[in-house]
C-alpha atoms as a PDB file:
ATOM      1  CA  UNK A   1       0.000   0.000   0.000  1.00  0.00           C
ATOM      2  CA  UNK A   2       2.576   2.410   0.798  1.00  0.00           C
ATOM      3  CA  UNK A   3       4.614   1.682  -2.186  1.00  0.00           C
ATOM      4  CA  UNK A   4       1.238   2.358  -4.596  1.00  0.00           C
ATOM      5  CA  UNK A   5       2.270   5.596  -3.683  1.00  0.00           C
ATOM      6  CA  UNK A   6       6.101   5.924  -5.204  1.00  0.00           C
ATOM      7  CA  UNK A   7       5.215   3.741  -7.818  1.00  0.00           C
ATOM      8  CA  UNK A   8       3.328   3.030 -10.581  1.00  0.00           C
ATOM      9  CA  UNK A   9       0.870   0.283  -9.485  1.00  0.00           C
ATOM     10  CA  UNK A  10       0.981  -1.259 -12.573  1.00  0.00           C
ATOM     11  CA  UNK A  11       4.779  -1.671 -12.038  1.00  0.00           C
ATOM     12  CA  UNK A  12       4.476  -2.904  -8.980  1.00  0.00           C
ATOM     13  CA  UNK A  13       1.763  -5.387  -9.603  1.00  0.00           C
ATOM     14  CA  UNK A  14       3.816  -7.166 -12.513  1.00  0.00           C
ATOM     15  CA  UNK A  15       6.492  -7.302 -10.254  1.00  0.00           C
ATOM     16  CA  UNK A  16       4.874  -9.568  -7.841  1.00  0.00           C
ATOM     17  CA  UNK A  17       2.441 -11.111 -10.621  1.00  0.00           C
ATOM     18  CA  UNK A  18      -1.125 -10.058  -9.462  1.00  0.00           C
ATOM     19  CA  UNK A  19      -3.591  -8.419 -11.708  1.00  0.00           C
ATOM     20  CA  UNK A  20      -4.108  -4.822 -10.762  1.00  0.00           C
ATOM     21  CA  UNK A  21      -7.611  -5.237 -10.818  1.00  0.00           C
ATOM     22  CA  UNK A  22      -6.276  -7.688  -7.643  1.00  0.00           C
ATOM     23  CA  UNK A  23      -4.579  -4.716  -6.170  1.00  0.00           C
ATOM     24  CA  UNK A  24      -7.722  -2.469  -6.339  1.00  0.00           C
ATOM     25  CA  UNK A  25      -9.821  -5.046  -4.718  1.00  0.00           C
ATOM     26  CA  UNK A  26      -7.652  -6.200  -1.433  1.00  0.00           C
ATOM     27  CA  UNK A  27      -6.913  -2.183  -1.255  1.00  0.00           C
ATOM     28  CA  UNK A  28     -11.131  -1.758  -1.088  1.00  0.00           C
ATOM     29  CA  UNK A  29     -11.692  -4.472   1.392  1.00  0.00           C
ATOM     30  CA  UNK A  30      -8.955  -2.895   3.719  1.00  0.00           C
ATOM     31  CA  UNK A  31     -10.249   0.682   3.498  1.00  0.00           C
ATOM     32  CA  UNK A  32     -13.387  -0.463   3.219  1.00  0.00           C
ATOM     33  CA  UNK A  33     -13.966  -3.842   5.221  1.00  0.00           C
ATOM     34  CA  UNK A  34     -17.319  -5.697   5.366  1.00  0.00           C
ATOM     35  CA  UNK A  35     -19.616  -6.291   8.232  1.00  0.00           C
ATOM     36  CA  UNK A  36     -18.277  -9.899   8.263  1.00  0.00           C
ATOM     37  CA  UNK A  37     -14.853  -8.941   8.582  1.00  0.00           C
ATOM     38  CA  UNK A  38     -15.468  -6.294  11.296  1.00  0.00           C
ATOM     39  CA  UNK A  39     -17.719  -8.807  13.197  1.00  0.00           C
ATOM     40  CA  UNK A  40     -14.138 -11.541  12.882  1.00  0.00           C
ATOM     41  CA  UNK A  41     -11.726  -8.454  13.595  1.00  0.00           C
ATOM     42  CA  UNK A  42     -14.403  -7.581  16.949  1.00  0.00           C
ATOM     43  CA  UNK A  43     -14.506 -11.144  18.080  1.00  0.00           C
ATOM     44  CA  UNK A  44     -10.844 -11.687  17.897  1.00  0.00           C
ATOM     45  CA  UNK A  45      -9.931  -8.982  20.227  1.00  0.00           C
ATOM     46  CA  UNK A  46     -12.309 -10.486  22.374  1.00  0.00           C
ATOM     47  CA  UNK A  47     -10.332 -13.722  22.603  1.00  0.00           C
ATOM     48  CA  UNK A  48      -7.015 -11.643  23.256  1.00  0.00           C
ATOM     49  CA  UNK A  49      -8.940  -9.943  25.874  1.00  0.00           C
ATOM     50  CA  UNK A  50      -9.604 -13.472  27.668  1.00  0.00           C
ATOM     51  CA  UNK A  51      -6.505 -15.216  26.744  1.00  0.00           C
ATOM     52  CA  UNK A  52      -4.789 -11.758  28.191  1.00  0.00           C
ATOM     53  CA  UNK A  53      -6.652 -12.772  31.628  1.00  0.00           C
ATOM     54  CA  UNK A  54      -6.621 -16.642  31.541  1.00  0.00           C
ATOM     55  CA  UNK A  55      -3.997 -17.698  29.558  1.00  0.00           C
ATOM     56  CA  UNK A  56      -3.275 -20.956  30.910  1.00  0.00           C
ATOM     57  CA  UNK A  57      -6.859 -22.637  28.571  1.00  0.00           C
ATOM     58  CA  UNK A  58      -7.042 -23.112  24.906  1.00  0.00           C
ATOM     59  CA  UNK A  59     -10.001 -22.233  22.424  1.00  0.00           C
ATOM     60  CA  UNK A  60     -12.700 -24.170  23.556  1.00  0.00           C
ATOM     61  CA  UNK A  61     -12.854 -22.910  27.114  1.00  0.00           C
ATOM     62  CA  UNK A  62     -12.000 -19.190  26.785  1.00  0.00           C
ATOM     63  CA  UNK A  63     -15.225 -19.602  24.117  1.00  0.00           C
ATOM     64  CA  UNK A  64     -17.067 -21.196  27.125  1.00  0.00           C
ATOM     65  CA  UNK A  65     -16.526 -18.563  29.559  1.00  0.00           C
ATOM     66  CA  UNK A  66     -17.228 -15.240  26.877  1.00  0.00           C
ATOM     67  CA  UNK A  67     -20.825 -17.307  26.593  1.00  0.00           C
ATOM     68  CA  UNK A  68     -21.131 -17.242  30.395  1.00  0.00           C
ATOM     69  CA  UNK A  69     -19.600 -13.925  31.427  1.00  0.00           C
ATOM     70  CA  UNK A  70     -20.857 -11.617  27.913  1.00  0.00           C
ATOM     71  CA  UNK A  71     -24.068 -14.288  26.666  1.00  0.00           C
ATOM     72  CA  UNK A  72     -22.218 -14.076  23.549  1.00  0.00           C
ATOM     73  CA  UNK A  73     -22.224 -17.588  21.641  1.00  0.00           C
ATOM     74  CA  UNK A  74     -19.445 -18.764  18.807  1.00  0.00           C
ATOM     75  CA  UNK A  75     -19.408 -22.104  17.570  1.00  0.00           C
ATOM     76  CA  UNK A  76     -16.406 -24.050  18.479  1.00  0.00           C
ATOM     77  CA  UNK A  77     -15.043 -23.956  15.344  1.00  0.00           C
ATOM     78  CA  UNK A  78     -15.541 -20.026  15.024  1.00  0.00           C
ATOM     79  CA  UNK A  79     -13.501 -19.578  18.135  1.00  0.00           C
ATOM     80  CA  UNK A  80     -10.921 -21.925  17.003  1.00  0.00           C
ATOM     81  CA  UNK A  81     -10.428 -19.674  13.565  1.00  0.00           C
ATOM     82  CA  UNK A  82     -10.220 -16.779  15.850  1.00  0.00           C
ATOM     83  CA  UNK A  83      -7.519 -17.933  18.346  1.00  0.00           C
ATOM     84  CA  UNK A  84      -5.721 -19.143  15.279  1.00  0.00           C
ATOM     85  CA  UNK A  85      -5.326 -16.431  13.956  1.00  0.00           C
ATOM     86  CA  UNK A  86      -4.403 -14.660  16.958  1.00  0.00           C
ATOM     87  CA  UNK A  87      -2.250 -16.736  17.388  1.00  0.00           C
ATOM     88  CA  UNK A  88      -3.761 -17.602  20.782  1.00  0.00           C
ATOM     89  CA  UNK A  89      -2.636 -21.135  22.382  1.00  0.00           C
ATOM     90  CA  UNK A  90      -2.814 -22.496  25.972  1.00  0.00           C
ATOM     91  CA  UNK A  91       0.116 -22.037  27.845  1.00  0.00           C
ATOM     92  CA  UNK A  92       0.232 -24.443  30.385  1.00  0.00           C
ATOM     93  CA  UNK A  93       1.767 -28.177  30.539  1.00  0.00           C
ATOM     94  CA  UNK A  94       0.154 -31.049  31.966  1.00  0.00           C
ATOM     95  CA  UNK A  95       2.099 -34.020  33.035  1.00  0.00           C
ATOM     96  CA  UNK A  96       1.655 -37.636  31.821  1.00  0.00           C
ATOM     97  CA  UNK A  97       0.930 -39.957  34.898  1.00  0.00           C
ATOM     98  CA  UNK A  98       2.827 -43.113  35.883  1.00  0.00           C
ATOM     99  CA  UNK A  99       1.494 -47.176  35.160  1.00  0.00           C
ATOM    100  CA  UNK A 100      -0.474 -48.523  37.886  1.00  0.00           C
ATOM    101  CA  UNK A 101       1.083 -49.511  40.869  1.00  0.00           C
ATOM    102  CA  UNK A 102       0.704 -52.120  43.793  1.00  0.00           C
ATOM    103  CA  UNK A 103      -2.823 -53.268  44.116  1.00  0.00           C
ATOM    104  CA  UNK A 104      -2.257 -53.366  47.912  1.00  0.00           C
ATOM    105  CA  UNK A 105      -4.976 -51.309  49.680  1.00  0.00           C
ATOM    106  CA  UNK A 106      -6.002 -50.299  52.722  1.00  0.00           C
ATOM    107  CA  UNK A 107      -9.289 -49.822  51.945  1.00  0.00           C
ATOM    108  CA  UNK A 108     -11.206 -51.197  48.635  1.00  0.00           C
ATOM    109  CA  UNK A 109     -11.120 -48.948  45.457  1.00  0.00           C
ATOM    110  CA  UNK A 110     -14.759 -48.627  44.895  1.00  0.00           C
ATOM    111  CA  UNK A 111     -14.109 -46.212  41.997  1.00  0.00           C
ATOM    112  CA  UNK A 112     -12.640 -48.910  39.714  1.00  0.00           C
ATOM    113  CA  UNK A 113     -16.465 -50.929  40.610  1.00  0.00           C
ATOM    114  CA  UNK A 114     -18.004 -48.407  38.069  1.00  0.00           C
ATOM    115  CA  UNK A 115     -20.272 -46.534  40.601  1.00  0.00           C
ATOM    116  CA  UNK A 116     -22.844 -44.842  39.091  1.00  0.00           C
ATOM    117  CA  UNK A 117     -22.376 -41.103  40.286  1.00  0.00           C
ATOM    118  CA  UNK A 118     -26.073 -39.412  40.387  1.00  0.00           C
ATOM    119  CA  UNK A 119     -25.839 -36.446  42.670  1.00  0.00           C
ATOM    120  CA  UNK A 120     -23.560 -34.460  45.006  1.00  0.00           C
ATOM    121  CA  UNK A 121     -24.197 -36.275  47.946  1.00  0.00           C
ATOM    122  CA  UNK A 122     -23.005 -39.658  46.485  1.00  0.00           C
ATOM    123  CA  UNK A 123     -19.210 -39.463  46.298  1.00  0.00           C
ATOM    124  CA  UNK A 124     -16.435 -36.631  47.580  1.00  0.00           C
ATOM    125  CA  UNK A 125     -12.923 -36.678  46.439  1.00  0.00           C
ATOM    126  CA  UNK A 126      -9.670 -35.578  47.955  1.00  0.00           C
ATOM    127  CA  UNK A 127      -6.033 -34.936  47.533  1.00  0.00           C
ATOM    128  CA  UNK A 128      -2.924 -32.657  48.574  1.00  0.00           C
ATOM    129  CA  UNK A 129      -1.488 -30.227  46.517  1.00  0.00           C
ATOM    130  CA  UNK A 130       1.624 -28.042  47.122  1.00  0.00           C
ATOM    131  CA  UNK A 131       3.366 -24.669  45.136  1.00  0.00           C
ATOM    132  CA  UNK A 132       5.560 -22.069  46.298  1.00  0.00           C
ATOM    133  CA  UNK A 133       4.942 -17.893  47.065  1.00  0.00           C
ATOM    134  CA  UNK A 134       8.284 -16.133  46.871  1.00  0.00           C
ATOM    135  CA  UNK A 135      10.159 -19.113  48.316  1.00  0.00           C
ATOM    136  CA  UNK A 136       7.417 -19.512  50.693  1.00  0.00           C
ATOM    137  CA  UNK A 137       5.801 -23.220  50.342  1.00  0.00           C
ATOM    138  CA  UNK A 138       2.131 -24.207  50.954  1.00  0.00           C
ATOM    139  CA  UNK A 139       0.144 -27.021  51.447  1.00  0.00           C
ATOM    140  CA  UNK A 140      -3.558 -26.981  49.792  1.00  0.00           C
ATOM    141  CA  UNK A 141      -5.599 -29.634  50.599  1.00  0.00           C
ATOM    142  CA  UNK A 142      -9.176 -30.397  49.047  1.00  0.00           C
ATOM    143  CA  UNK A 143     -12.809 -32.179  48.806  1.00  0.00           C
ATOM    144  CA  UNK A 144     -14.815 -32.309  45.530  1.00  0.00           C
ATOM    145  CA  UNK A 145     -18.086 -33.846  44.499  1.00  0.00           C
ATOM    146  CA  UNK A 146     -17.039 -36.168  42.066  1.00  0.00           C
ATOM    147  CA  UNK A 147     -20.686 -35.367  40.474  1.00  0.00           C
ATOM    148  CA  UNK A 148     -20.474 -31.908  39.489  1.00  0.00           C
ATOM    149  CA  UNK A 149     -16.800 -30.793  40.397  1.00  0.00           C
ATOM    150  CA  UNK A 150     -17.399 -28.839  43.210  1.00  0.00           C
ATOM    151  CA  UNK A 151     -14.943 -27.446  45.743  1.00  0.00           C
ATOM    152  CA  UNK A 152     -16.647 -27.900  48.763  1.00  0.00           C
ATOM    153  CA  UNK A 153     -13.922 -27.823  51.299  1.00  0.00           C
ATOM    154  CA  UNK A 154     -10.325 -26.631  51.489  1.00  0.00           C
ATOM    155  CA  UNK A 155      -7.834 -26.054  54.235  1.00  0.00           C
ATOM    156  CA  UNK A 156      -4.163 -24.198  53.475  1.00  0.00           C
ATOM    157  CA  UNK A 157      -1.295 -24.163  55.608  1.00  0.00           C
ATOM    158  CA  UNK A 158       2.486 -22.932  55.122  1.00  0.00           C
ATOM    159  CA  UNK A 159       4.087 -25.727  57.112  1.00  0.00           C
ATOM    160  CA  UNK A 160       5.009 -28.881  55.382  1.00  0.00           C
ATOM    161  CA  UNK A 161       3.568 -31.859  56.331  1.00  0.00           C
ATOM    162  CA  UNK A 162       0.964 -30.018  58.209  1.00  0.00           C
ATOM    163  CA  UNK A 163      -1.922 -33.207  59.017  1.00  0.00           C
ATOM    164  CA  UNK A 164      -4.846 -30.513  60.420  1.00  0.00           C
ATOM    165  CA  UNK A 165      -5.173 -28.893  56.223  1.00  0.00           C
ATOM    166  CA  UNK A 166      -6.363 -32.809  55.829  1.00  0.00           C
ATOM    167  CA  UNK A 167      -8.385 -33.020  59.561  1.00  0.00           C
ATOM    168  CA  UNK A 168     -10.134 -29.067  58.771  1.00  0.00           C
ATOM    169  CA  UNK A 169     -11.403 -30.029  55.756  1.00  0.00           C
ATOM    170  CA  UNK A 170     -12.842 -33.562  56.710  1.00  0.00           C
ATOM    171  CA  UNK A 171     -14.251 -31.995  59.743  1.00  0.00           C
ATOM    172  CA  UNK A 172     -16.405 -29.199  57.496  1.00  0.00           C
ATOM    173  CA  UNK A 173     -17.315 -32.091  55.315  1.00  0.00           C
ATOM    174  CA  UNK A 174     -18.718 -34.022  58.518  1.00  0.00           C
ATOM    175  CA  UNK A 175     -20.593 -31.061  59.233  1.00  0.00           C
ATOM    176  CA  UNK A 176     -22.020 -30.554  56.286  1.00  0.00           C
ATOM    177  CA  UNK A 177     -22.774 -34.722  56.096  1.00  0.00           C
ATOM    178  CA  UNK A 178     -24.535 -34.286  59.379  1.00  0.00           C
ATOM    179  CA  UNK A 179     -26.997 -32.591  58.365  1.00  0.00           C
ATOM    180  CA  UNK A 180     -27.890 -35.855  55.776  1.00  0.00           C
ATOM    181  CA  UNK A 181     -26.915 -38.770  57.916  1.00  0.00           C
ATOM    182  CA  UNK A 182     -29.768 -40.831  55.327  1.00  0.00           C
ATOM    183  CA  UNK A 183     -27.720 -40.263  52.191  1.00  0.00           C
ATOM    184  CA  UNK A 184     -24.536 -42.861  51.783  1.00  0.00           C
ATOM    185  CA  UNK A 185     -21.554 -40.618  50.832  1.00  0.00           C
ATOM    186  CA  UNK A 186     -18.280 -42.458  49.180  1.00  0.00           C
ATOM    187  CA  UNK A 187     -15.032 -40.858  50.175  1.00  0.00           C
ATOM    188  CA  UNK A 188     -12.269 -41.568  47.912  1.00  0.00           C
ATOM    189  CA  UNK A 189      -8.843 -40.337  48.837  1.00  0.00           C
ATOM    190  CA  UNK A 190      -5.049 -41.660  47.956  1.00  0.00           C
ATOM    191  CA  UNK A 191      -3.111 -44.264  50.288  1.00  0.00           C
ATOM    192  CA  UNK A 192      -1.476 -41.067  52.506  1.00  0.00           C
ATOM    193  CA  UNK A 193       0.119 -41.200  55.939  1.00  0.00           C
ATOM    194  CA  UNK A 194      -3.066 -38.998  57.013  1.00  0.00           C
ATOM    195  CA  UNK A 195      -5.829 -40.376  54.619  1.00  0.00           C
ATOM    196  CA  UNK A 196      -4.754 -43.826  56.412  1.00  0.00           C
ATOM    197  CA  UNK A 197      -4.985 -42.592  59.868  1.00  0.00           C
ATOM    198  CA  UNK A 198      -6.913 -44.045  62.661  1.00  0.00           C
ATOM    199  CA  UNK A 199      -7.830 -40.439  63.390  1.00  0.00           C
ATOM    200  CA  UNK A 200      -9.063 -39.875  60.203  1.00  0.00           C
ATOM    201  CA  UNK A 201     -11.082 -42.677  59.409  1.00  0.00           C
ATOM    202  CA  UNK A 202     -12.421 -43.757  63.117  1.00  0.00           C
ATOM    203  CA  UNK A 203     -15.570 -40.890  62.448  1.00  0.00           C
ATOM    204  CA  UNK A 204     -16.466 -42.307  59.300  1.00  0.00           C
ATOM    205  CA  UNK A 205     -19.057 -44.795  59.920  1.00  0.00           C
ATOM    206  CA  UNK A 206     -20.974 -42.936  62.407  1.00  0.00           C
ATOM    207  CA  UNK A 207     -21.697 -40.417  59.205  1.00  0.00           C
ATOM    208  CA  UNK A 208     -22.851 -42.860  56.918  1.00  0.00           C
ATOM    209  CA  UNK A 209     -19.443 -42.470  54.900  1.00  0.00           C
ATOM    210  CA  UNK A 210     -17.842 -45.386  53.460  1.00  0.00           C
ATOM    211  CA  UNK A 211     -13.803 -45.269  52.458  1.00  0.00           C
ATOM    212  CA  UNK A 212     -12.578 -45.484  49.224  1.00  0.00           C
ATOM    213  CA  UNK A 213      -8.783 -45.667  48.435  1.00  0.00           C
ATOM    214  CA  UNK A 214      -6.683 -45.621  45.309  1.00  0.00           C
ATOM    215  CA  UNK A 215      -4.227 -48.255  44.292  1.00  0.00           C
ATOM    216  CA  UNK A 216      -0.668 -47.286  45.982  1.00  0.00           C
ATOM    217  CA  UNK A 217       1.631 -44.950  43.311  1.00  0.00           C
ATOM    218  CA  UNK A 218      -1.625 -45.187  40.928  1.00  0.00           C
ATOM    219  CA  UNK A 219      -2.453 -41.015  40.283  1.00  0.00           C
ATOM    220  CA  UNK A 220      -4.492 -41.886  37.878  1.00  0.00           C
ATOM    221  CA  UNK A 221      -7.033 -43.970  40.226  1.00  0.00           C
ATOM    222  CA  UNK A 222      -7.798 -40.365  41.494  1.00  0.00           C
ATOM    223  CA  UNK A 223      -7.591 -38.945  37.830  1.00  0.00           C
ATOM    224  CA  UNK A 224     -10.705 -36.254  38.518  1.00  0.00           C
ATOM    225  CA  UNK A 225      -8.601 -34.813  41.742  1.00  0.00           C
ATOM    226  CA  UNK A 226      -5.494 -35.078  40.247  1.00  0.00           C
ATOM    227  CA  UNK A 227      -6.602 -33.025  36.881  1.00  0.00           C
ATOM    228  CA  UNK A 228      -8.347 -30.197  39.396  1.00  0.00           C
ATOM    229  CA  UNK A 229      -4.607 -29.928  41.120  1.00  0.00           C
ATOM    230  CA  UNK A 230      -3.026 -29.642  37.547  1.00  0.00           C
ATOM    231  CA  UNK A 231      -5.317 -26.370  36.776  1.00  0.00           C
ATOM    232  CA  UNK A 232      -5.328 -24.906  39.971  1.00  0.00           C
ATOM    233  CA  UNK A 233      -1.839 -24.398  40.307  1.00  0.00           C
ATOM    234  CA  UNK A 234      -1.687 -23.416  36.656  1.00  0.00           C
ATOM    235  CA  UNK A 235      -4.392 -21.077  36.939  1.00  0.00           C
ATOM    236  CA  UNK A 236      -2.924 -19.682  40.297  1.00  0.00           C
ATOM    237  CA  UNK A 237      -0.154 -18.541  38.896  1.00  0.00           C
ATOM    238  CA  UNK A 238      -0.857 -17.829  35.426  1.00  0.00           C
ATOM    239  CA  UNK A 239      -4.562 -16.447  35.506  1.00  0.00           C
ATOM    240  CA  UNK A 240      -4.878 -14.953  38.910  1.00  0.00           C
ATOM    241  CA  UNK A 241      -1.273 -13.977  38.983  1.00  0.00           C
ATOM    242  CA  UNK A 242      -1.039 -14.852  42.694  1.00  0.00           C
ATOM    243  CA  UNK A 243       3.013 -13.176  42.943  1.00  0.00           C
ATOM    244  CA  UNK A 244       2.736 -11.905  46.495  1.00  0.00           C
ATOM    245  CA  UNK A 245       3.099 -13.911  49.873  1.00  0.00           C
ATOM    246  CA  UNK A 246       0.954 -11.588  51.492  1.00  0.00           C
ATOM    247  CA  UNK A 247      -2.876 -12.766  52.009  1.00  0.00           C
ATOM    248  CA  UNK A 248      -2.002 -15.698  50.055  1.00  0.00           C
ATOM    249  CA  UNK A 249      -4.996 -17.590  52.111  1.00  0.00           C
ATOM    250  CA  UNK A 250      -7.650 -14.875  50.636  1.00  0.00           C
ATOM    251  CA  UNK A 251      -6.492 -15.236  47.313  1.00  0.00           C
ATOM    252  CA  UNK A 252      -6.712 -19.026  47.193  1.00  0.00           C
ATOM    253  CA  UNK A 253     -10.340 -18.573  48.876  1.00  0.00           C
ATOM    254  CA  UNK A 254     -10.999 -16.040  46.156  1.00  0.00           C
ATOM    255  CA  UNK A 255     -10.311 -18.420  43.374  1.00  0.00           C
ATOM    256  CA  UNK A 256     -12.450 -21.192  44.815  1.00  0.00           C
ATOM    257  CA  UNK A 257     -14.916 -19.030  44.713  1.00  0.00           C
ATOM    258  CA  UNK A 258     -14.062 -18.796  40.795  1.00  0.00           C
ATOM    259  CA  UNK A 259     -13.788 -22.298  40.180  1.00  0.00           C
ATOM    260  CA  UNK A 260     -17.029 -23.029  41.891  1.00  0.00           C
ATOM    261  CA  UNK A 261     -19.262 -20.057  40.242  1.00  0.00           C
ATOM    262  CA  UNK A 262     -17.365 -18.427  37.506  1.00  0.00           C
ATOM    263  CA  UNK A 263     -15.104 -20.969  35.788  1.00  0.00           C
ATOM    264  CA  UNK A 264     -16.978 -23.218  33.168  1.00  0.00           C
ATOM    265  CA  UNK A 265     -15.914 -26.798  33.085  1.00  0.00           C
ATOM    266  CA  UNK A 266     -15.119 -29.064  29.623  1.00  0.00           C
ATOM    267  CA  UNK A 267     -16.677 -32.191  31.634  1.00  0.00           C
ATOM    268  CA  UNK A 268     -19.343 -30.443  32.571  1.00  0.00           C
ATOM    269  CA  UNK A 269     -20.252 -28.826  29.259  1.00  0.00           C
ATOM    270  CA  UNK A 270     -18.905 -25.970  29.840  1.00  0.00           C
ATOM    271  CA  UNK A 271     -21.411 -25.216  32.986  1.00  0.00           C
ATOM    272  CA  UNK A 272     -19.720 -23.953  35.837  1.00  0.00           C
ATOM    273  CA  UNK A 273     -19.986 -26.474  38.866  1.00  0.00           C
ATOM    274  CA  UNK A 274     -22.947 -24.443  40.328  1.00  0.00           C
ATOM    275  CA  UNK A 275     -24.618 -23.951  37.203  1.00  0.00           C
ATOM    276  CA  UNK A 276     -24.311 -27.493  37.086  1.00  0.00           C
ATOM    277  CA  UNK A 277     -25.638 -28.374  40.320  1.00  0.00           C
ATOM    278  CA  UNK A 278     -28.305 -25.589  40.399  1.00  0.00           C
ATOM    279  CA  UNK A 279     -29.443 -26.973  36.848  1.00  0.00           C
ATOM    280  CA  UNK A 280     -29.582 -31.128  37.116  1.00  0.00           C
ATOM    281  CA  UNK A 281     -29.415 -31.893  41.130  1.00  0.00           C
ATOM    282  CA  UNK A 282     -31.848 -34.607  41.846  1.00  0.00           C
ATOM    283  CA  UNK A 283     -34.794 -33.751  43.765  1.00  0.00           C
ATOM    284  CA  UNK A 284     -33.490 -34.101  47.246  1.00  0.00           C
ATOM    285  CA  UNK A 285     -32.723 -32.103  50.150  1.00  0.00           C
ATOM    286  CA  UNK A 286     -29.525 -30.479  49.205  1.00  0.00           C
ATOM    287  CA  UNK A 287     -27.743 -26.823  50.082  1.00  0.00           C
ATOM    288  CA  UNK A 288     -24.715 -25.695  48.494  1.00  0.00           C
ATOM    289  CA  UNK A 289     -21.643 -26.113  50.966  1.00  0.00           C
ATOM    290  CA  UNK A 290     -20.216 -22.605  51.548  1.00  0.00           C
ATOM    291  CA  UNK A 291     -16.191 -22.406  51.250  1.00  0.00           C
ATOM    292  CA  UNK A 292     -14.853 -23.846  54.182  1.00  0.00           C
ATOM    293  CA  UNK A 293     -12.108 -21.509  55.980  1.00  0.00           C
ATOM    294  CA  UNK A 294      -8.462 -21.439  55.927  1.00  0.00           C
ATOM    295  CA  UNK A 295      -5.974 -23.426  58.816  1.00  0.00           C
END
C-alpha cells in the first residue's frame, strides 16, 4: 500500500504477478472492510482480551466462559479460527501420569467398581497439593463432588507436612454430612500417611461415609482430583497472577470461589460447577456447601 504511492501500481503489480484489478480489490476491502470482517476483527480482540486474563486454557474454554460472562455464543469452530489467527494457544503443561502400581490397599477402590455417580451427595474426592509464594511453600488440601466438580472444602497451611489442612477439611465435610446422615456418601482419597490414619477414618461410619482408596503410586485412580490440582496451580499462577506472599490464604479462597461459580468446566459442558448443580441436582434435600475456611 505504501509503495502504490512511489510507484506506478501497474509496475508494482507485474512485479509480484497479481492483476491490478487484484490490487484495487484487497486495497477496497482494507479501506473499506465488510460487516463480516469487522464482526471476525471484533470477536478476535475479544479472545485476546480473555486469553490476556486466563492464559493458561485453549479455544474451547476461553469460548465457554465469553458465553457465560458476555451471553455471547461462537461455535467451536468459530472460536478456534479466531484464536488461530491470533495466534492464541494455551500455555500451560500437563504431566503424563505413571502405570499402575501395587494393588495393595487399605481400603477397597470402589471407583474402579463403576459406581454410578447421580448427585452431590453420592461421592467426595480428595487430595494434597503443594506450590511455592516467593520461596514460601504451601500445602492446599481439598474435597470435591465427584458429580459436578465442586470445591466444597479446602484447608491451606504454610508448614510442610501439616496433618490438620487434611483433619479441617474432613471436619467441614462431617458437618455438612450431618446434616444428611440418610444419604450414603463415598469418600475416595489416595493411600497417605493422614488419609490412612486411625484419626481420620475412626468418624467415618458414624456419618454414613464409606472409604474409598486408590491403588498405591496409581495417580491416575484419582484422575478427577489429580486433573483439578493440575489447573489450579496453573491457573494460580498464570490467571490470577497470585506473585505476592501476602494474604495468600484470601487469594486461594478467592479463586475457589471462581472455580465453583465463575469458571466453566469441559466435563461439565462448559457449565460452571454451580450452574451445574443448580441446573440437574436430583430432587433431594440439598444446600450448596459454603467455602470452608483457611488453617
Amino acid at each position: 500500500m505504501e509503495l502504490s504511492g512511489q510507484f506506478p501500481v501497474q509496475l508494482l503489480c507485474e512485479r509480484i504477478g497479481i492483476p491490478r484489478s487484484s490490487f484495487y480489490h484487497w486495497k477496497k476491502s482494507v479501506e473499506h472492510p465488510s460487516k463480516q470482517k469487522k464482526r471476525l476483527v471484533q470477536s478476535i480482540l475479544l479472545f485476546q482480551e480473555y486469553h490476556i486474563r486466563f492464559p493458561s486454557h485453549g479455544y474451547r474454554w476461553l469460548n465457554a466462559k465469553i458465553r457465560l460472562d458476555k451471553g455471547i455464543i461462537f461455535s467451536d469452530p468459530y472460536a478456534h479460527k479466531c484464536c488461530k489467527m491470533a495466534g492464541i494457544k494455551s500455555v500451560s503443561k500437563h504431566y503424563k501420569y505413571k502405570k499402575p502400581g501395587d494393588p495393595f490397599r487399605i481400603y477397597p477402590n470402589l471407583l474402579l467398581a463403576g459406581i454410578d455417580i447421580q448427585g452431590p451427595m453420592e461421592c467426595i474426592v480428595s487430595d494434597m497439593t503443594f506450590f511455592y509464594v516467593k520461596g514460601t511453600y504451601y500445602e492446599l488440601t481439598l474435597y470435591m463432588y465427584l458429580w459436578n466438580d465442586e470445591l466444597i472444602a479446602h484447608a491451606l497451611s504454610s508448614r510442610r507436612g501439616d496433618r490438620m489442612t487434611y483433619l479441617a477439611g474432613l471436619q467441614d465435610v462431617l458437618a455438612f454430612k450431618k446434616q444428611y446422615p440418610e444419604y450414603k456418601l463415598i469418600l475416595h482419597s489416595d493411600q497417605g500417611s493422614v488419609y490412612a490414619s486411625k484419626s481420620y477414618n475412626e468418624l467415618l461410619p458414624m456419618y454414613n461415609i464409606t472409604r474409598s482408596m486408590s491403588r498405591a503410586g496409581t495417580p491416575t485412580d484419582n484422575a478427577a482430583m489429580e486433573s483439578i490440582n493440575g489447573w489450579i496451580k496453573a491457573e494460580l499462577f498464570t490467571d490470577f497472577h497470585i506473585t505476592s506472599s501476602e494474604n495468600v490464604p484470601e487469594q486461594v479462597s478467592d479463586y475457589i470461589r471462581f472455580f465453583n461459580e465463575e469458571r466453566p468446566a469441559y466435563t461439565l459442558g462448559y457449565l460452571t460447577p454451580k450452574q451445574y448443580r443448580e441446573r440437574f441436582s436430583p430432587k433431594q434435600e440439598y444446600a450448596a456447601q459454603t467455602t470452608a475456611g483457611d488453617v
